[in-house]
N, C-alpha and C. Protein backbone atom coordinates (compact mmCIF):
# COMPACT_ATOMS: atom_id res chain seq x y z
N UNK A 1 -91.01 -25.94 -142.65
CA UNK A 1 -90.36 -26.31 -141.41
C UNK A 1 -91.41 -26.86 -140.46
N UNK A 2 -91.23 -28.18 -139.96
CA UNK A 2 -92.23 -28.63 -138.74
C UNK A 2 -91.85 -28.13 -137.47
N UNK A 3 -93.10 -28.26 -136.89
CA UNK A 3 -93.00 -27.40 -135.65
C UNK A 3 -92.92 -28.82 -134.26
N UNK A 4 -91.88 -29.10 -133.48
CA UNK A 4 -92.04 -29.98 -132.71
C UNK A 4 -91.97 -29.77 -131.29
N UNK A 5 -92.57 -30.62 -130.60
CA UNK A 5 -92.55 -29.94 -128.64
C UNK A 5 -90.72 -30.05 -128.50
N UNK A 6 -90.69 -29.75 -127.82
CA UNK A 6 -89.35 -29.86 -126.83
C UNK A 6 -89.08 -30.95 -126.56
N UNK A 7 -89.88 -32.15 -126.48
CA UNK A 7 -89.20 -33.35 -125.79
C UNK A 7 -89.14 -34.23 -127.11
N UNK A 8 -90.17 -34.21 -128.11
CA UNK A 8 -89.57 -34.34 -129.28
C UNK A 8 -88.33 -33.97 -129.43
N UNK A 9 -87.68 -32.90 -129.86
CA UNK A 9 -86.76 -32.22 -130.43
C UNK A 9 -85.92 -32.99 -129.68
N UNK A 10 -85.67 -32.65 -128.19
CA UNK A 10 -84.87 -33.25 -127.36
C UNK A 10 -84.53 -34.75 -127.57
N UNK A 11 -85.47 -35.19 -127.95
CA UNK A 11 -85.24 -36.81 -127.73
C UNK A 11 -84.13 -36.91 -129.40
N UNK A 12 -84.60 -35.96 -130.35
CA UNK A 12 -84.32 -36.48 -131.55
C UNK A 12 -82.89 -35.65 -131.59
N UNK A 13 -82.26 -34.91 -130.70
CA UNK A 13 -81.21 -34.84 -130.52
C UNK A 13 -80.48 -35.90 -129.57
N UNK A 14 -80.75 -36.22 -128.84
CA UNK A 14 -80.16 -37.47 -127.62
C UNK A 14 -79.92 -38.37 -128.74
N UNK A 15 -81.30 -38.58 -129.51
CA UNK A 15 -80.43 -40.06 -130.32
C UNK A 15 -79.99 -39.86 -131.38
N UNK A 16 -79.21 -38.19 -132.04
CA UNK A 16 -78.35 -38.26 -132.84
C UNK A 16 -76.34 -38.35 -132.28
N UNK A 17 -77.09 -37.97 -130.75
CA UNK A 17 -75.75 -37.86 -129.69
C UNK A 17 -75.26 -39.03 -128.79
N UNK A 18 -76.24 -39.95 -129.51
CA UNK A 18 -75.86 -41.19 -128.74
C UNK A 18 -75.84 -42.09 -129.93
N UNK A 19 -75.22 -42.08 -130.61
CA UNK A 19 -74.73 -43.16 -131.91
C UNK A 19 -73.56 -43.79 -130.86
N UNK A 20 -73.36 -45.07 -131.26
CA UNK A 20 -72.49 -46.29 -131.03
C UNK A 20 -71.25 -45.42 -131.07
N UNK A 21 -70.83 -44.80 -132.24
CA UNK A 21 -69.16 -44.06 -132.13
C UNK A 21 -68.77 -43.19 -131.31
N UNK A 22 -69.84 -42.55 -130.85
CA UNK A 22 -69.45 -41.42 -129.60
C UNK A 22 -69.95 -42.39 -128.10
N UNK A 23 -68.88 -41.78 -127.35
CA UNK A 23 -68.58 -42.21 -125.85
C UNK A 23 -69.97 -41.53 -125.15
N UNK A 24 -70.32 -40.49 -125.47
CA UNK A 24 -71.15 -39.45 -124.42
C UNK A 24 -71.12 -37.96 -125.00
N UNK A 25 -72.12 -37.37 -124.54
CA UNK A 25 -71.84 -35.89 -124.77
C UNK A 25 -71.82 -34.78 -123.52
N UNK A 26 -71.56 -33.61 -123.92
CA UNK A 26 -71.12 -32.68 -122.64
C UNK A 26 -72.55 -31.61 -122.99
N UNK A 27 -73.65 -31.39 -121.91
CA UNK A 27 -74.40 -30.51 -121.80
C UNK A 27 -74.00 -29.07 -121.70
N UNK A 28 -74.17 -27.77 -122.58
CA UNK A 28 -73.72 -26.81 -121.96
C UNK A 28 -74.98 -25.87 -122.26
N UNK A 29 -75.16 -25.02 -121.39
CA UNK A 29 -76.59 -24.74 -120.78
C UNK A 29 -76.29 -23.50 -120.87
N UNK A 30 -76.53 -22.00 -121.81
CA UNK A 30 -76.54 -20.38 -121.55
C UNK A 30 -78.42 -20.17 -120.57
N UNK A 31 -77.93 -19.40 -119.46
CA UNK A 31 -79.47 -19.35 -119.17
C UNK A 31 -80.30 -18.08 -119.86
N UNK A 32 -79.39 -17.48 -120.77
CA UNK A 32 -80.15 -16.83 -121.62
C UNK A 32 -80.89 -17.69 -122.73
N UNK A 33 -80.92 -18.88 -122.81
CA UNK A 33 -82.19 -19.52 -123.76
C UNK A 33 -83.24 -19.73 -123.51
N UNK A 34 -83.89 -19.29 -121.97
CA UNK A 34 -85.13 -19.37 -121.18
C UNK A 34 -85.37 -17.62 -121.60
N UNK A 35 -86.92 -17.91 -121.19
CA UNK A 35 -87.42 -16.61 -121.90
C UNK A 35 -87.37 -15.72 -120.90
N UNK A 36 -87.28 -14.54 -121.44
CA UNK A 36 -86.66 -13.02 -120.57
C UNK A 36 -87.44 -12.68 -119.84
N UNK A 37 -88.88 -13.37 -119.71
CA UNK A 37 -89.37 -13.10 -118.69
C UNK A 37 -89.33 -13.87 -117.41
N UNK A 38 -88.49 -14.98 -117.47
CA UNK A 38 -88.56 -15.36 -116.60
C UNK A 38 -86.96 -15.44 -115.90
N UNK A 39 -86.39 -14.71 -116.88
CA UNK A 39 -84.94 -15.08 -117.31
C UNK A 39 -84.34 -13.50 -117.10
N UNK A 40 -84.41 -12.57 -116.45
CA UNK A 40 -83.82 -11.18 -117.19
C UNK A 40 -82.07 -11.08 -116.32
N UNK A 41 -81.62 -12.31 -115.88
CA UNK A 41 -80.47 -11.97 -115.04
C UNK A 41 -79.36 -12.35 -116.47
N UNK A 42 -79.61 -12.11 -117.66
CA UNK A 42 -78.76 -12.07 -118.57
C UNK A 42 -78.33 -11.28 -119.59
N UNK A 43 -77.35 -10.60 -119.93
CA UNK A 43 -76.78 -9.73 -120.76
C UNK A 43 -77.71 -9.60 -122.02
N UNK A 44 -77.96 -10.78 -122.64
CA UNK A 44 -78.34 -10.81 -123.68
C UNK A 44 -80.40 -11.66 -123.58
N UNK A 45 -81.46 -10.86 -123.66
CA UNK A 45 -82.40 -11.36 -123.20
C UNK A 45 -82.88 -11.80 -124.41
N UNK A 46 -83.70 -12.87 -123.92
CA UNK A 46 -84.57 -13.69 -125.75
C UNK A 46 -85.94 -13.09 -125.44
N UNK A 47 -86.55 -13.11 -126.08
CA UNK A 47 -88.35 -13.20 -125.79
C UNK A 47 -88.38 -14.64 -126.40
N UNK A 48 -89.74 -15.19 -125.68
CA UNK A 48 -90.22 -16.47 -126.63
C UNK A 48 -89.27 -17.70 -126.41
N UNK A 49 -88.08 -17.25 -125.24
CA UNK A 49 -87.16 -18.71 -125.07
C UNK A 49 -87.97 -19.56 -124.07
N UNK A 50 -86.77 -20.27 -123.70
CA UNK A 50 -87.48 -21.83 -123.11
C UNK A 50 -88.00 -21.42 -121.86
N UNK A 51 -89.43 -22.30 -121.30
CA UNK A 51 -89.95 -21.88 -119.94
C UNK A 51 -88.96 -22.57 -119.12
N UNK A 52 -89.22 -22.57 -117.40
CA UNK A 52 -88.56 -23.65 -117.14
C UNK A 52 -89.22 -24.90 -117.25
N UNK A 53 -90.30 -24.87 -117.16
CA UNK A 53 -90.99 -26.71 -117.56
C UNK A 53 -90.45 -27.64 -119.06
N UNK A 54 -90.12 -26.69 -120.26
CA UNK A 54 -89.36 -26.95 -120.97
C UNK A 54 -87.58 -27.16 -121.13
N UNK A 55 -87.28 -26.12 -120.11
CA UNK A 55 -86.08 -26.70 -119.72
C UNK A 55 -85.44 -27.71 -118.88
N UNK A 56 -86.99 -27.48 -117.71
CA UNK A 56 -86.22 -29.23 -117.14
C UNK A 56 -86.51 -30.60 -118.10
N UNK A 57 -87.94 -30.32 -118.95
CA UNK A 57 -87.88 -31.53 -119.90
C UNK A 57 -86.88 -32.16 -120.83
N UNK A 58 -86.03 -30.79 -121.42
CA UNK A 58 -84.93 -31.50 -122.23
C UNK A 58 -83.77 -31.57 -120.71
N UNK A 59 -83.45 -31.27 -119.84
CA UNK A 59 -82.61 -31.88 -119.09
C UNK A 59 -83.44 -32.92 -118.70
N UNK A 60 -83.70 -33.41 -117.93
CA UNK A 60 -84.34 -35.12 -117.93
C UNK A 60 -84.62 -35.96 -119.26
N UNK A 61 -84.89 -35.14 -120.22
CA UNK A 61 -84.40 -36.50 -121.63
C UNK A 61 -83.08 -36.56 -121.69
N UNK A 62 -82.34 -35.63 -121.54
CA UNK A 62 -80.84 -35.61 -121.83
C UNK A 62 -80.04 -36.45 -120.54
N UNK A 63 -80.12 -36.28 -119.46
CA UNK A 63 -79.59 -36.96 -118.57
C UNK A 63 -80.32 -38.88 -118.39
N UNK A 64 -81.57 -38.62 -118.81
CA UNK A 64 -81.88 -40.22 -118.93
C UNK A 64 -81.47 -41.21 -119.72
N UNK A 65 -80.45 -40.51 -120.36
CA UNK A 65 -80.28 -40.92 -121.95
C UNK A 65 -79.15 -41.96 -121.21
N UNK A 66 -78.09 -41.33 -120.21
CA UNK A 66 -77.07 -42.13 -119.49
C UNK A 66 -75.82 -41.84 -120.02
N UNK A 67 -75.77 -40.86 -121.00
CA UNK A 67 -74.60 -40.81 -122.22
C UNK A 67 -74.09 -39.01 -121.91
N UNK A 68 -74.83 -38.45 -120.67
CA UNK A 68 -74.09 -36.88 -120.37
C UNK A 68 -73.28 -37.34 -119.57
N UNK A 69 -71.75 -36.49 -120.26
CA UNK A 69 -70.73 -36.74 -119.36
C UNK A 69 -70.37 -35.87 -118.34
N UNK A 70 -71.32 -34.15 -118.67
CA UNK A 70 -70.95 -33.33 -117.79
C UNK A 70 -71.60 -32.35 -118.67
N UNK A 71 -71.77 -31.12 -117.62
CA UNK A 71 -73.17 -30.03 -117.19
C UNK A 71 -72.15 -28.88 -116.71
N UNK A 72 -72.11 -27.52 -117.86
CA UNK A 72 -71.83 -26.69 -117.36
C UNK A 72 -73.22 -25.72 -118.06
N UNK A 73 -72.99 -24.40 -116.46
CA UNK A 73 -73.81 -23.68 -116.46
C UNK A 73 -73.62 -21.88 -116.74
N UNK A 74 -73.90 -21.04 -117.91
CA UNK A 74 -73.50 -20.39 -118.40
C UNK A 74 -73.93 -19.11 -118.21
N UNK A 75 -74.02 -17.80 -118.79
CA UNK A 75 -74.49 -16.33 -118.64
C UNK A 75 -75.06 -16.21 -118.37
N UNK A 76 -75.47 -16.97 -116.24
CA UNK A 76 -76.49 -16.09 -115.55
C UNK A 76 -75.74 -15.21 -114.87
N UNK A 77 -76.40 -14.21 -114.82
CA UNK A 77 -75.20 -12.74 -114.30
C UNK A 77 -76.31 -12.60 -112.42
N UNK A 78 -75.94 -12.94 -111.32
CA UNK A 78 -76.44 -12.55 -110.51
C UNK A 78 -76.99 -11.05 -109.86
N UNK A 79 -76.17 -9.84 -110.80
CA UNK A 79 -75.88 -8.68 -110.38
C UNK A 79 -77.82 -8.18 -111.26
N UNK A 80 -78.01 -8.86 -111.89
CA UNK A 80 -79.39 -8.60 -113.20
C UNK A 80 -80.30 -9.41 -112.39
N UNK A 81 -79.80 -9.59 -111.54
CA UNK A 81 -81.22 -10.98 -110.77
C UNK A 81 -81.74 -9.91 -108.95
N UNK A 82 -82.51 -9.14 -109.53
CA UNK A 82 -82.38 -7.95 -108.43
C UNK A 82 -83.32 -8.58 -107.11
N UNK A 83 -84.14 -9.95 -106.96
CA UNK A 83 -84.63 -10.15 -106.04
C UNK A 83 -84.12 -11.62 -105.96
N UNK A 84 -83.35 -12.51 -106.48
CA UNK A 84 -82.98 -13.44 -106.71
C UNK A 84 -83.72 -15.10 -107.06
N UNK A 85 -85.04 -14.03 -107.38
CA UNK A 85 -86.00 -15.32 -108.38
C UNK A 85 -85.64 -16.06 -108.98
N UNK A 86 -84.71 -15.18 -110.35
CA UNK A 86 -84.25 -15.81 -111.62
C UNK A 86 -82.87 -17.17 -111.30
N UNK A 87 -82.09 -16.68 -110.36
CA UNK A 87 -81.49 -18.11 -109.95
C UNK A 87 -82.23 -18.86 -109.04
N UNK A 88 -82.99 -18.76 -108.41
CA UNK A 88 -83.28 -20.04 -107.21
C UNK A 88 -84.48 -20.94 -108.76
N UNK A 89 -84.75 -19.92 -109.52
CA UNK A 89 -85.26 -21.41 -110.71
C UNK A 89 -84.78 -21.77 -111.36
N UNK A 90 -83.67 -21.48 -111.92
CA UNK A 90 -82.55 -22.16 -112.08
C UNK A 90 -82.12 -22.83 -111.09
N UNK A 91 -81.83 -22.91 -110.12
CA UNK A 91 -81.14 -23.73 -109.37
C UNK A 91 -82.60 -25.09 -109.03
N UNK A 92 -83.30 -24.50 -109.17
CA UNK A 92 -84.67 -25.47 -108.91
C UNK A 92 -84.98 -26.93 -110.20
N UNK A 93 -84.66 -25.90 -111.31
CA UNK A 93 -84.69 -27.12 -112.09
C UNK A 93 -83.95 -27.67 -112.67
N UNK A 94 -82.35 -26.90 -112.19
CA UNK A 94 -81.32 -28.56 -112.51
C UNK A 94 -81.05 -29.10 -111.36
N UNK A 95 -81.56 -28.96 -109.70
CA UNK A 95 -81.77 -29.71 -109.19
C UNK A 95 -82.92 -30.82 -109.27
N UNK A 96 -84.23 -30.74 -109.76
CA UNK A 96 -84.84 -31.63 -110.16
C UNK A 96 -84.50 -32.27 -111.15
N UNK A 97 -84.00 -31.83 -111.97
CA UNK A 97 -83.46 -32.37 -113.43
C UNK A 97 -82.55 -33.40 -113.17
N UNK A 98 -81.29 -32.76 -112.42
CA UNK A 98 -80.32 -34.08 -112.08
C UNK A 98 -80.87 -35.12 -110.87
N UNK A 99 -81.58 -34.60 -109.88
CA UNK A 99 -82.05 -35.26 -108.97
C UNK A 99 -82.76 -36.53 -109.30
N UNK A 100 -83.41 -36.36 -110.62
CA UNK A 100 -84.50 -37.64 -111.48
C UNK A 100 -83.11 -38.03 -112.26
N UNK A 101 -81.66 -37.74 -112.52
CA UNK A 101 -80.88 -38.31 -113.44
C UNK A 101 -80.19 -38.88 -112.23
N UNK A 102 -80.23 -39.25 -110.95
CA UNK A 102 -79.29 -39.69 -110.28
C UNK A 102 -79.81 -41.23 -109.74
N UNK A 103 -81.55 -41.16 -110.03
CA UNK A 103 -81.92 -42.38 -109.36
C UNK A 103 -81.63 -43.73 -110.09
């Protein structure tokens, strides 16, 4: 198995999701795939998941692509976010994320 960065991977998903026959695709985002340490406002915690510098990278390949039709945002539990770190970076980097997909 090869081992590839994130924006690799990312990119080599965008251009299996952007073939000529499909219209667009729909982003759906669990914020339990960022790693539990940076991440613990979720039921289910990963070790070793995505940082956020890796997660805004595949959102800005994915939204540059021009072909996301829509962005939903999934199992962050606010009640697990006891100083409210874990959402304001989330909220930090799909505002940068879409913010670079809007120009």
């Amino acid at each position: 198995m090869r081992a590839i960065g994130i924006e690799a991977a990312t990119r080599e998903a965008v251009d299996h999701l952007t073939r000529e026959e499909l219209d667009g695709f729909f982003i759906h985002l669990d914020a339990d795939c960022l790693d539990d340490v940076i991440m613990p406002a979720v039921d289910f915690r990963v070790p070793d998941g995505l940082s956020w510098d890796e997660l805004g990278t595949a959102l800005r390949v994915a939204l540059a692509s021009g072909k996301a039709v829509g962005i939903e945002i999934t199992i962050y539990n606010p009640r697990l976010d006891e100083d409210g770190s874990a959402g304001r970076g989330l909220a930090d980097v799909l505002a940068a994320a879409l913010g670079t997909a809007a120009h």
